[in-house]
PDB file of N, CA and C in Angstrom:
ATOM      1  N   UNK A   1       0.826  -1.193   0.000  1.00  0.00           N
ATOM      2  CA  UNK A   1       0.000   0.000   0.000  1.00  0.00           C
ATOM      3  C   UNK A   1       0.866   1.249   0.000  1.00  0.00           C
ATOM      4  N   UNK A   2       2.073   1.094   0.601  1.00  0.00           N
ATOM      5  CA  UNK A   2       2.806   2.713   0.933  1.00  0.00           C
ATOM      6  C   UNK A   2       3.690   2.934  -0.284  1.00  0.00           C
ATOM      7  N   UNK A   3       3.716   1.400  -1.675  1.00  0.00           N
ATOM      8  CA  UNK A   3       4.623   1.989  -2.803  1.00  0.00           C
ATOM      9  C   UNK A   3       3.305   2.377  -3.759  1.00  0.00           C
ATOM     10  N   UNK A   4       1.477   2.088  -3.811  1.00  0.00           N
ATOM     11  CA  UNK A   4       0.771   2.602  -4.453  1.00  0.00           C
ATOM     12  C   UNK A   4       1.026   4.123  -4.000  1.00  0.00           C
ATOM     13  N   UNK A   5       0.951   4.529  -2.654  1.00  0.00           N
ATOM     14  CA  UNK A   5       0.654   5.619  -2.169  1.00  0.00           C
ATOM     15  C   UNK A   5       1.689   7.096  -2.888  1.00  0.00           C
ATOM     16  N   UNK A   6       2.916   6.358  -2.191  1.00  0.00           N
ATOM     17  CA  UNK A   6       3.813   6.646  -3.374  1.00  0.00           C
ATOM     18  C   UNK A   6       4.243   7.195  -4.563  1.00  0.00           C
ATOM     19  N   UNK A   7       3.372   6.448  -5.297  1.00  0.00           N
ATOM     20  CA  UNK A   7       3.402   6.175  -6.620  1.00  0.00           C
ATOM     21  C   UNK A   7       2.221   7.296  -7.297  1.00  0.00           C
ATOM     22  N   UNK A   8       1.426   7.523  -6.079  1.00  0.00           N
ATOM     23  CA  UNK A   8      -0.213   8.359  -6.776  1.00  0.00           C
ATOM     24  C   UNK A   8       0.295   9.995  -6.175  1.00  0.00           C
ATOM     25  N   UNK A   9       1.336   9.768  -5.332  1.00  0.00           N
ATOM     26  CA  UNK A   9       1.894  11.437  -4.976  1.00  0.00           C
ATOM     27  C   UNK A   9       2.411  11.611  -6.146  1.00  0.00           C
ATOM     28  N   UNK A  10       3.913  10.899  -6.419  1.00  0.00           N
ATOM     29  CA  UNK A  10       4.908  11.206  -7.457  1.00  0.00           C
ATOM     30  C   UNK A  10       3.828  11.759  -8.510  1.00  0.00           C
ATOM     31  N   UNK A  11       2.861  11.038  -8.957  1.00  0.00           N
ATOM     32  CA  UNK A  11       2.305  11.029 -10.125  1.00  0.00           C
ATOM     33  C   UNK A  11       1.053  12.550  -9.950  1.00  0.00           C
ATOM     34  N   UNK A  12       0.708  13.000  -8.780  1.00  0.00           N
ATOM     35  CA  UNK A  12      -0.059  14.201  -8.846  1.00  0.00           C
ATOM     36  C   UNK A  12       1.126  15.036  -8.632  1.00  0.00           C
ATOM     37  N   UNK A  13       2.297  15.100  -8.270  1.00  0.00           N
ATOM     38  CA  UNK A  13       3.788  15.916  -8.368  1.00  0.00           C
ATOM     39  C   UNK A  13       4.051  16.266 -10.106  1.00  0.00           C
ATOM     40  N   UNK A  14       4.017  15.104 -10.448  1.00  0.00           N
ATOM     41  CA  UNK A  14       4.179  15.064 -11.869  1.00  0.00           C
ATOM     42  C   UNK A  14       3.142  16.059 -12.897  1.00  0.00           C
ATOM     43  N   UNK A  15       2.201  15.407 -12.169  1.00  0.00           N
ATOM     44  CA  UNK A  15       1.045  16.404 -12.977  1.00  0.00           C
ATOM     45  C   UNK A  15       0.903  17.796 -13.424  1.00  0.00           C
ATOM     46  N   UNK A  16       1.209  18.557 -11.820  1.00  0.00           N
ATOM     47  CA  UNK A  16       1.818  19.631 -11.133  1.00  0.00           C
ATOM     48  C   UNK A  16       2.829  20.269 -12.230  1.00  0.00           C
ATOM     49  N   UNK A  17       3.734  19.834 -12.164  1.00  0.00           N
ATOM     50  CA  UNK A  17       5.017  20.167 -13.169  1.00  0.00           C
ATOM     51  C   UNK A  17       4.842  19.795 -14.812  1.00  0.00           C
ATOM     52  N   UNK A  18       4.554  19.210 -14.815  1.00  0.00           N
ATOM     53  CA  UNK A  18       4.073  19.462 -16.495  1.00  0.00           C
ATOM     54  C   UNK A  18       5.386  18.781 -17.617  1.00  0.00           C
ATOM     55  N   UNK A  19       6.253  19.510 -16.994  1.00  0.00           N
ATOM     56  CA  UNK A  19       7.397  19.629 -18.206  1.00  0.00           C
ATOM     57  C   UNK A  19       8.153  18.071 -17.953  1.00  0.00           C
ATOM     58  N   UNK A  20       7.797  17.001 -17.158  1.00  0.00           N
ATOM     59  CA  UNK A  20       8.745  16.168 -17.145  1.00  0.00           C
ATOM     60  C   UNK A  20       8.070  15.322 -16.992  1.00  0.00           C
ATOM     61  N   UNK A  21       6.416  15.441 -16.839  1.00  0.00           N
ATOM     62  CA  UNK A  21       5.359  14.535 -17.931  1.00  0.00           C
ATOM     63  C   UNK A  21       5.147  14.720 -19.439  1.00  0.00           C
ATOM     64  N   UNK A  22       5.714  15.963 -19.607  1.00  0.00           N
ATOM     65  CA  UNK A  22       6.034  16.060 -21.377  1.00  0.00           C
ATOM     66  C   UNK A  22       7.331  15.799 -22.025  1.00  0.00           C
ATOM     67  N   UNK A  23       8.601  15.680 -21.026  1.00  0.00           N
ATOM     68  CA  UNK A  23       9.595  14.781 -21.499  1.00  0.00           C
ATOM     69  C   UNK A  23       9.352  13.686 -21.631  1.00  0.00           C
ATOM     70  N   UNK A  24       8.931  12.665 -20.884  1.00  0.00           N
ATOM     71  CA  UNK A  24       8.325  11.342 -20.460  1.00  0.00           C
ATOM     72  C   UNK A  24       7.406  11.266 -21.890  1.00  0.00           C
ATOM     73  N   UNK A  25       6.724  11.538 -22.304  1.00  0.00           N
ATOM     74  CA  UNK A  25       5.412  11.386 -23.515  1.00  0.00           C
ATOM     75  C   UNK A  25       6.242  11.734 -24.435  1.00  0.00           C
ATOM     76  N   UNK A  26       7.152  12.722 -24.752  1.00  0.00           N
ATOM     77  CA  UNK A  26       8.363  12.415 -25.906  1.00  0.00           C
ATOM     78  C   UNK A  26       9.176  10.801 -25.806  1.00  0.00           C
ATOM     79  N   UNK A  27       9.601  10.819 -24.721  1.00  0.00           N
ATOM     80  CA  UNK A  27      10.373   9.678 -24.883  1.00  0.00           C
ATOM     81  C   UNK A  27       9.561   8.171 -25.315  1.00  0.00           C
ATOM     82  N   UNK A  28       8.263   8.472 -24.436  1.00  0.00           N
ATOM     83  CA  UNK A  28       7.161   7.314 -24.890  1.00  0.00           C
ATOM     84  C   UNK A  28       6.985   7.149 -26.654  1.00  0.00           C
ATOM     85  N   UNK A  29       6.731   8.472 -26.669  1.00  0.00           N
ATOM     86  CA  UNK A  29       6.109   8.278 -28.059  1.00  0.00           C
ATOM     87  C   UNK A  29       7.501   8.060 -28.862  1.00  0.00           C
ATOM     88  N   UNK A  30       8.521   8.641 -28.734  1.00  0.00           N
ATOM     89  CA  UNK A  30       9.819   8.228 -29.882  1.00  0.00           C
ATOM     90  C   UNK A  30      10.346   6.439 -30.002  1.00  0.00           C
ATOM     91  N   UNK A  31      10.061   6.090 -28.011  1.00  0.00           N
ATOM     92  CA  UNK A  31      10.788   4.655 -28.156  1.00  0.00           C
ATOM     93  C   UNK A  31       9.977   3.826 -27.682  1.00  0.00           C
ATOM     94  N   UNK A  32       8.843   4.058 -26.788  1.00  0.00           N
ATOM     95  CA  UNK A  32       8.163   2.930 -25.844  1.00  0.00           C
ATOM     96  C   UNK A  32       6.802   2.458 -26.687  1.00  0.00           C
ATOM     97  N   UNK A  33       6.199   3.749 -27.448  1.00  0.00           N
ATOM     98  CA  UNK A  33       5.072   3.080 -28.024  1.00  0.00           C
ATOM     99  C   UNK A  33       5.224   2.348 -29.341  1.00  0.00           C
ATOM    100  N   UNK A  34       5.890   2.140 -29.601  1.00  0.00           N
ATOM    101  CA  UNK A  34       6.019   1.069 -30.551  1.00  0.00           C
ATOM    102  C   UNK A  34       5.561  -0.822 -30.055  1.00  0.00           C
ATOM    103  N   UNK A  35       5.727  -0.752 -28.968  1.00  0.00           N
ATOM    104  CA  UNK A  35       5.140  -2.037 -28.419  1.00  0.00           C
ATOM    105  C   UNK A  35       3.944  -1.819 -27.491  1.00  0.00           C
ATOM    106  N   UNK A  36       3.855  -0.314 -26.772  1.00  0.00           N
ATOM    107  CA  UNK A  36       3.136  -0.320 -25.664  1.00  0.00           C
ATOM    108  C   UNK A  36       1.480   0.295 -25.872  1.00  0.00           C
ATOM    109  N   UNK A  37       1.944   0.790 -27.176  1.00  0.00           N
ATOM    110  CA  UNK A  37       0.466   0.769 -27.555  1.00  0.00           C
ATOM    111  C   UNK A  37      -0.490  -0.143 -28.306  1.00  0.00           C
ATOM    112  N   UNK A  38       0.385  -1.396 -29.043  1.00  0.00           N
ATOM    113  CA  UNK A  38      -0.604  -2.227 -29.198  1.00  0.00           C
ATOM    114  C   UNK A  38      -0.190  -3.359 -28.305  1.00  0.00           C
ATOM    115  N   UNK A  39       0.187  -3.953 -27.215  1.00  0.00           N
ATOM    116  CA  UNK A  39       0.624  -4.676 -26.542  1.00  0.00           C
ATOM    117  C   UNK A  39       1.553  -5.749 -26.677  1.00  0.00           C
ATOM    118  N   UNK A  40       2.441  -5.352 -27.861  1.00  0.00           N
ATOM    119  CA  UNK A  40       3.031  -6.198 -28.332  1.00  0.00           C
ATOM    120  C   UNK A  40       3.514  -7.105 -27.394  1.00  0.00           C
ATOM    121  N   UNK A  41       4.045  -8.530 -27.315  1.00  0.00           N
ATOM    122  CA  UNK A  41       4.711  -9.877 -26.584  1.00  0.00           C
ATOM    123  C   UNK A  41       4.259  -9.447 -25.047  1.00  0.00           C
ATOM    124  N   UNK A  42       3.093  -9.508 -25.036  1.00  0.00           N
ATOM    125  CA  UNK A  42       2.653  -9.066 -23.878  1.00  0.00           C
ATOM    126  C   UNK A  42       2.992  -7.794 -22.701  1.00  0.00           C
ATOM    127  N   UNK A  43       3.518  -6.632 -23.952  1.00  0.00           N
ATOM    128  CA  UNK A  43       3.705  -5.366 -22.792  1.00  0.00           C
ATOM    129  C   UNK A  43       2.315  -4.644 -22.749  1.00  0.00           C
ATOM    130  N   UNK A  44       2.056  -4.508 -21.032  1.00  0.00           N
ATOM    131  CA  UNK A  44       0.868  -3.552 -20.945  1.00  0.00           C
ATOM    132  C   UNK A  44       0.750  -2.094 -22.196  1.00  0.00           C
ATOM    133  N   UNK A  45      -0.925  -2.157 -22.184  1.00  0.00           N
ATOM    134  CA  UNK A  45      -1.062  -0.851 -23.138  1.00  0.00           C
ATOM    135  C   UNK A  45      -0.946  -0.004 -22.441  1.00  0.00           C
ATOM    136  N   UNK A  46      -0.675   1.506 -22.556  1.00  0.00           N
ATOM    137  CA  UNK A  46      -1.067   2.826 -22.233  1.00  0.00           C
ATOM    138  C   UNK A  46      -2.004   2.770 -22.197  1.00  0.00           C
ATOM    139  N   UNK A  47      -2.410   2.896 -20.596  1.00  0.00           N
ATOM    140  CA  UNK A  47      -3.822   3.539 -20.126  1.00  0.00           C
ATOM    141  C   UNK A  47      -4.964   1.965 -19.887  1.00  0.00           C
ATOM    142  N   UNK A  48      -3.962   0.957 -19.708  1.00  0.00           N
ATOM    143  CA  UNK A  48      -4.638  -0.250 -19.574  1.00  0.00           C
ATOM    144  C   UNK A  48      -4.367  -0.427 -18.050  1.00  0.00           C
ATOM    145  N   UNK A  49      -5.835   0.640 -17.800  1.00  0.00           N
ATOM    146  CA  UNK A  49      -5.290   0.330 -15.684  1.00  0.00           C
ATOM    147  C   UNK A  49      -5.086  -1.355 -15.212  1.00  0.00           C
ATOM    148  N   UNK A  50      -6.015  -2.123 -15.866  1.00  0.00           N
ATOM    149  CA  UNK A  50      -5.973  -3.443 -15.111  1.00  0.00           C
ATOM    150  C   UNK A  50      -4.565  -3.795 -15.545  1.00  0.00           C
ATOM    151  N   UNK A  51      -4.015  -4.020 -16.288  1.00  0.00           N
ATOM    152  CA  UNK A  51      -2.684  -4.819 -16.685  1.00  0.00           C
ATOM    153  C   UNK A  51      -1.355  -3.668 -15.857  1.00  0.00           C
ATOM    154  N   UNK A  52      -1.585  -2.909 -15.672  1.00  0.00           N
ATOM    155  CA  UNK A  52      -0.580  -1.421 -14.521  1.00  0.00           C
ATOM    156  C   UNK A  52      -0.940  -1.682 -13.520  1.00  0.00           C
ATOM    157  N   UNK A  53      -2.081  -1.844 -12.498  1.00  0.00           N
ATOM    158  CA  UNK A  53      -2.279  -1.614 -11.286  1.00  0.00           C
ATOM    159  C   UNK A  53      -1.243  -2.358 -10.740  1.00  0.00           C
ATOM    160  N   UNK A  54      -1.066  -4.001 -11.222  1.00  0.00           N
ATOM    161  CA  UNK A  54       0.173  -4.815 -10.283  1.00  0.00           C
ATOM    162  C   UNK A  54       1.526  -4.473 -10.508  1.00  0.00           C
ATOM    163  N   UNK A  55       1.709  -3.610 -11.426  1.00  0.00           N
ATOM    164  CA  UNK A  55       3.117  -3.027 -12.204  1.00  0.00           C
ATOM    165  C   UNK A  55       3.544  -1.804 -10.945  1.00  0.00           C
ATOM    166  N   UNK A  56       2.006  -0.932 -11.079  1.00  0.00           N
ATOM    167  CA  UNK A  56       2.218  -0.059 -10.718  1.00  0.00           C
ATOM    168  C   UNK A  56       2.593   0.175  -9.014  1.00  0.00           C
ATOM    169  N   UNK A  57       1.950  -0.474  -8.629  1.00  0.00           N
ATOM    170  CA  UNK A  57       1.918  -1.413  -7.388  1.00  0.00           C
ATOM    171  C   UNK A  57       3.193  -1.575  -6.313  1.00  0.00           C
ATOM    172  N   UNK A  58       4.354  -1.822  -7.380  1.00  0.00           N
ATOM    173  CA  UNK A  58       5.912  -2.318  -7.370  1.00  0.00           C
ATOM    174  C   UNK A  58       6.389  -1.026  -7.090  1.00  0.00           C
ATOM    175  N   UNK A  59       5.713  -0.285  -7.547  1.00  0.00           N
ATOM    176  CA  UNK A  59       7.230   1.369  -7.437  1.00  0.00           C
ATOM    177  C   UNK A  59       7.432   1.808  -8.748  1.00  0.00           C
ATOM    178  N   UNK A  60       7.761   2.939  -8.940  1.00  0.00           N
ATOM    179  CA  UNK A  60       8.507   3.373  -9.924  1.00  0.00           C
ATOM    180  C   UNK A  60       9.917   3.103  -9.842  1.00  0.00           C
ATOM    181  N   UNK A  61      10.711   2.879  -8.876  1.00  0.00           N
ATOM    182  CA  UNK A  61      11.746   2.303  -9.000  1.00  0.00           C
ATOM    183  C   UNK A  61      11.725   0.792  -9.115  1.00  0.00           C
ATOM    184  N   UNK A  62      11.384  -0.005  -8.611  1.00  0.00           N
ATOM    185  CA  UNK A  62      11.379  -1.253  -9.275  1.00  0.00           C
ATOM    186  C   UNK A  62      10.429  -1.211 -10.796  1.00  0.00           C
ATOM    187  N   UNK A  63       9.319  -0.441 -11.312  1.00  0.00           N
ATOM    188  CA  UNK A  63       9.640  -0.899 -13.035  1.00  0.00           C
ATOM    189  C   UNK A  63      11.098   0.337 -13.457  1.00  0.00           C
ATOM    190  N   UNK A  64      11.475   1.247 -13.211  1.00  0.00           N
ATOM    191  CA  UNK A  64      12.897   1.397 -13.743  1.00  0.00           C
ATOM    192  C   UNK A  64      13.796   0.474 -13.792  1.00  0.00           C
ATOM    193  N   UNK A  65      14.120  -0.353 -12.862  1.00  0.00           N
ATOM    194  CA  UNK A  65      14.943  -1.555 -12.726  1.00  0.00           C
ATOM    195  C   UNK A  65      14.511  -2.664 -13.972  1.00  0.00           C
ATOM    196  N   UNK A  66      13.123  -3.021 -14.108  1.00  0.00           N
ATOM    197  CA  UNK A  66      12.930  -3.897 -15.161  1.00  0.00           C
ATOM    198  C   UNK A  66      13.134  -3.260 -16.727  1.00  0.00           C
ATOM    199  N   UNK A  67      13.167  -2.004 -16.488  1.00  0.00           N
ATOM    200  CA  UNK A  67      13.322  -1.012 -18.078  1.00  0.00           C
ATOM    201  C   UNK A  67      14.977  -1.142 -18.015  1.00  0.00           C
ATOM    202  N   UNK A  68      15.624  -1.197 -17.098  1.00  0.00           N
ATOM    203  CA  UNK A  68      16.664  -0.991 -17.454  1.00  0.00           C
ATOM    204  C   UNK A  68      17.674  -2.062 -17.961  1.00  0.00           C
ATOM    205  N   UNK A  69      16.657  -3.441 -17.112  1.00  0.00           N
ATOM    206  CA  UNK A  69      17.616  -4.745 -16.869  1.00  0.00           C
ATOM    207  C   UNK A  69      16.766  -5.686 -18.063  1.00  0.00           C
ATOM    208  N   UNK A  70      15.673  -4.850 -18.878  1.00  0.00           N
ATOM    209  CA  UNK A  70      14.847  -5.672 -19.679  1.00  0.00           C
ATOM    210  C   UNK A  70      14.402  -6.787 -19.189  1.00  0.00           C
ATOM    211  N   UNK A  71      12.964  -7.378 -19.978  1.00  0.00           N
ATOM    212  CA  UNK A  71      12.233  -8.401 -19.526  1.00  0.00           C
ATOM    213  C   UNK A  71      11.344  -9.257 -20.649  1.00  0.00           C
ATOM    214  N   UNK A  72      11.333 -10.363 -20.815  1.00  0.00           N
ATOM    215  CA  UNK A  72      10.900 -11.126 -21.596  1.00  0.00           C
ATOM    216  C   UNK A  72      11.507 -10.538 -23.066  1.00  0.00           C
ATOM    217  N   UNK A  73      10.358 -10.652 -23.837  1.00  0.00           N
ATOM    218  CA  UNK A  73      10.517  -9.656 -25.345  1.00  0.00           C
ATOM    219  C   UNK A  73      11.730  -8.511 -25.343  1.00  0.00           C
ATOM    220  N   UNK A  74      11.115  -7.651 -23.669  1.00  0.00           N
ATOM    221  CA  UNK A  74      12.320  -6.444 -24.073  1.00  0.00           C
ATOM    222  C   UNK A  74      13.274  -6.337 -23.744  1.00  0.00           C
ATOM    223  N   UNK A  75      14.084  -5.686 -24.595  1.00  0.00           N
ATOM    224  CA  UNK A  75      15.266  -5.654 -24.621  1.00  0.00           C
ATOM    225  C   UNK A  75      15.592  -4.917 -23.479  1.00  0.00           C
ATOM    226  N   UNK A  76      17.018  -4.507 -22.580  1.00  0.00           N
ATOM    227  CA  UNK A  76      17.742  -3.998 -21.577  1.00  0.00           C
ATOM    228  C   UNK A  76      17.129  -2.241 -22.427  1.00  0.00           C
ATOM    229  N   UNK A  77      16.814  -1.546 -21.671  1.00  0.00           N
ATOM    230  CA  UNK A  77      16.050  -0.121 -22.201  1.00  0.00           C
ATOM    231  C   UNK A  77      15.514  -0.104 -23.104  1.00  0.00           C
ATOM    232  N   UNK A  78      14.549  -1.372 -23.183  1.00  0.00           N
ATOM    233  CA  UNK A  78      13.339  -1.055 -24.413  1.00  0.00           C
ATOM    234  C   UNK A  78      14.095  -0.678 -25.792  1.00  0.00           C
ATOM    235  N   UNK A  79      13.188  -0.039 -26.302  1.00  0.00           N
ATOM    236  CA  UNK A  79      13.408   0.883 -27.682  1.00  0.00           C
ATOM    237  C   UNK A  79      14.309   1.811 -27.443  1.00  0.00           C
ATOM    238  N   UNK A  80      15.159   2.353 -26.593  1.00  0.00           N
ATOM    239  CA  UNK A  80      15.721   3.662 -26.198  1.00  0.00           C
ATOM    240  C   UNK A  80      17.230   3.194 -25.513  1.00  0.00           C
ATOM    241  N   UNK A  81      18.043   2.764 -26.257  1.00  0.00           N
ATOM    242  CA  UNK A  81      19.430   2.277 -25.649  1.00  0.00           C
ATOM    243  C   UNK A  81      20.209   3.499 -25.520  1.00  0.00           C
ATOM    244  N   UNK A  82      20.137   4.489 -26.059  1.00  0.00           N
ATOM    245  CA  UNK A  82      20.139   5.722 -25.445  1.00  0.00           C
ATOM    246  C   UNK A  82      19.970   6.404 -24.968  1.00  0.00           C
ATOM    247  N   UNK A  83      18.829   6.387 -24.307  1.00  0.00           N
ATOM    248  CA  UNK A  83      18.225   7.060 -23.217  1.00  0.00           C
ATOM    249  C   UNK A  83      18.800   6.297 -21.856  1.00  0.00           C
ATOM    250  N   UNK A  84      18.877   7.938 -20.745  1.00  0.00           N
ATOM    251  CA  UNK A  84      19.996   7.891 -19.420  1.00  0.00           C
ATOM    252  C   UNK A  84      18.527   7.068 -18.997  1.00  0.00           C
ATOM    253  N   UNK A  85      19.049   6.936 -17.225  1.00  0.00           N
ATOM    254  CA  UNK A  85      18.168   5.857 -16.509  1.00  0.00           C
ATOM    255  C   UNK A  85      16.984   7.042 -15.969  1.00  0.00           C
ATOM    256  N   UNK A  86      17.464   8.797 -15.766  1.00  0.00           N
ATOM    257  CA  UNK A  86      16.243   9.872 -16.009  1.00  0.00           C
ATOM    258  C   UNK A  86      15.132   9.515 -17.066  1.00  0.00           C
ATOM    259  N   UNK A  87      15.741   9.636 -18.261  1.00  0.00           N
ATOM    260  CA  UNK A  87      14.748   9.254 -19.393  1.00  0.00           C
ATOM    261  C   UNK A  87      13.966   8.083 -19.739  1.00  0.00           C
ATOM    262  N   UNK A  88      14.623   6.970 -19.167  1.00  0.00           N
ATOM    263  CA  UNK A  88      13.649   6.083 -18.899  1.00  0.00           C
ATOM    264  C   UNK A  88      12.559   6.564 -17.216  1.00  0.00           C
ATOM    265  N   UNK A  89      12.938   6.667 -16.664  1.00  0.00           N
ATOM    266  CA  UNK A  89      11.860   7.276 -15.339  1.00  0.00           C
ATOM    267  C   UNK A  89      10.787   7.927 -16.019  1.00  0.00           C
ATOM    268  N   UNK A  90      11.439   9.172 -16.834  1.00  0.00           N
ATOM    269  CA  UNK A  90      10.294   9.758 -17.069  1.00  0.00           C
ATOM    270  C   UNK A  90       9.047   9.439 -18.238  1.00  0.00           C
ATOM    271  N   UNK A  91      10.010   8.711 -18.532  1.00  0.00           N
ATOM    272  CA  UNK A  91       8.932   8.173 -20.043  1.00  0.00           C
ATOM    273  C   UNK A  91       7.745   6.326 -18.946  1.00  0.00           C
ATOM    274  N   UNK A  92       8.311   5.758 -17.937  1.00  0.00           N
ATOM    275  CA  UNK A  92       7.326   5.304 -17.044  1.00  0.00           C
ATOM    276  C   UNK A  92       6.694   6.172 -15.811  1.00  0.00           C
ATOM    277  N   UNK A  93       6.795   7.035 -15.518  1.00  0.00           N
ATOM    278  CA  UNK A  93       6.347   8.209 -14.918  1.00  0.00           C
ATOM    279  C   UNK A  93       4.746   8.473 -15.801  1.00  0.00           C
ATOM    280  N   UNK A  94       5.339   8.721 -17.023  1.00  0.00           N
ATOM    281  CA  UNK A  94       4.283   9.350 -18.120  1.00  0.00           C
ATOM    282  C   UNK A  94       3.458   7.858 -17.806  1.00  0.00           C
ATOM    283  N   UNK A  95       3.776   6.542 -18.954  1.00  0.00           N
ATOM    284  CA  UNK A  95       2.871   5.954 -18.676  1.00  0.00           C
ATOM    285  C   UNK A  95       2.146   5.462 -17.477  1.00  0.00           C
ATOM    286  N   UNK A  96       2.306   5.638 -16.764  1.00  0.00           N
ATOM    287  CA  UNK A  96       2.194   5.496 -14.884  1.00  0.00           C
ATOM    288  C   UNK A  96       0.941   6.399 -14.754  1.00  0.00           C
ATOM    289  N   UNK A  97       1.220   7.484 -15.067  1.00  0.00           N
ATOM    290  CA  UNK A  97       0.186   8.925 -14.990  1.00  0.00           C
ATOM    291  C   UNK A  97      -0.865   7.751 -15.533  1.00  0.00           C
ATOM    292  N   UNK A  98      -0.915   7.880 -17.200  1.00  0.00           N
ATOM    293  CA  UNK A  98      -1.661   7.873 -18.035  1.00  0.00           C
ATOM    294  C   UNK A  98      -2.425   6.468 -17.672  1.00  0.00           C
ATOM    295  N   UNK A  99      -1.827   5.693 -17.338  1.00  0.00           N
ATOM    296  CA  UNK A  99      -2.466   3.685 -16.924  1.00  0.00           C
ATOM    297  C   UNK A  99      -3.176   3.809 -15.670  1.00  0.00           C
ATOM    298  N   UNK A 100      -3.305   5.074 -14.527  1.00  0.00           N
ATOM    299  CA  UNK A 100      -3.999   4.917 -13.281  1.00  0.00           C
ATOM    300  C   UNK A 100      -5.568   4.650 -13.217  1.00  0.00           C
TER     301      UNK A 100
END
């Protein structure tokens, strides 16, 4: 309960600030939605609360850890092997917002 709790501050913090839920939705849209919007090899959709709630659940630092260390299908930083371990945060930050 105290990493949902967590997780629903960061994310009305986020809201708040604007500019690093609109970095996050750049980075989504350049590298993450390519699988995450149609669910490709089973990655949750954007804005698919039921398939996020148990994701979301974990922390934003533990799914950074799985973005970073990759999982099943994905690769070690997704679509974005260039993007720092910030830019991945903020681009699951964004979908985090958007999946509640």
């Amino acid at each position: 309960m105290k990493n949902v709790i967590n997780v629903v501050a960061a994310g009305l913090l986020l809201a708040a600030s604007g500019s690093v839920l609109a970095d996050g939705q750049k980075i989504y849209q350049s590298s993450c939605q390519s699988c995450h919007a149609s669910g490709v090899a089973g990655s949750p959709k954007l804005g698919d609360k039921e398939a996020w709630a148990p994701r979301i659940a974990t922390g934003v630092d533990a799914l950074l850890a799985v973005s970073i260390k990759g999982k099943g299908a994905m690769p070690p930083r997704g679509a974005c092997a260039a993007c720092t371990d910030d830019d991945l945060k903020a681009a699951i930050e964004y979908m985090v917002s958007q999946s509640q």
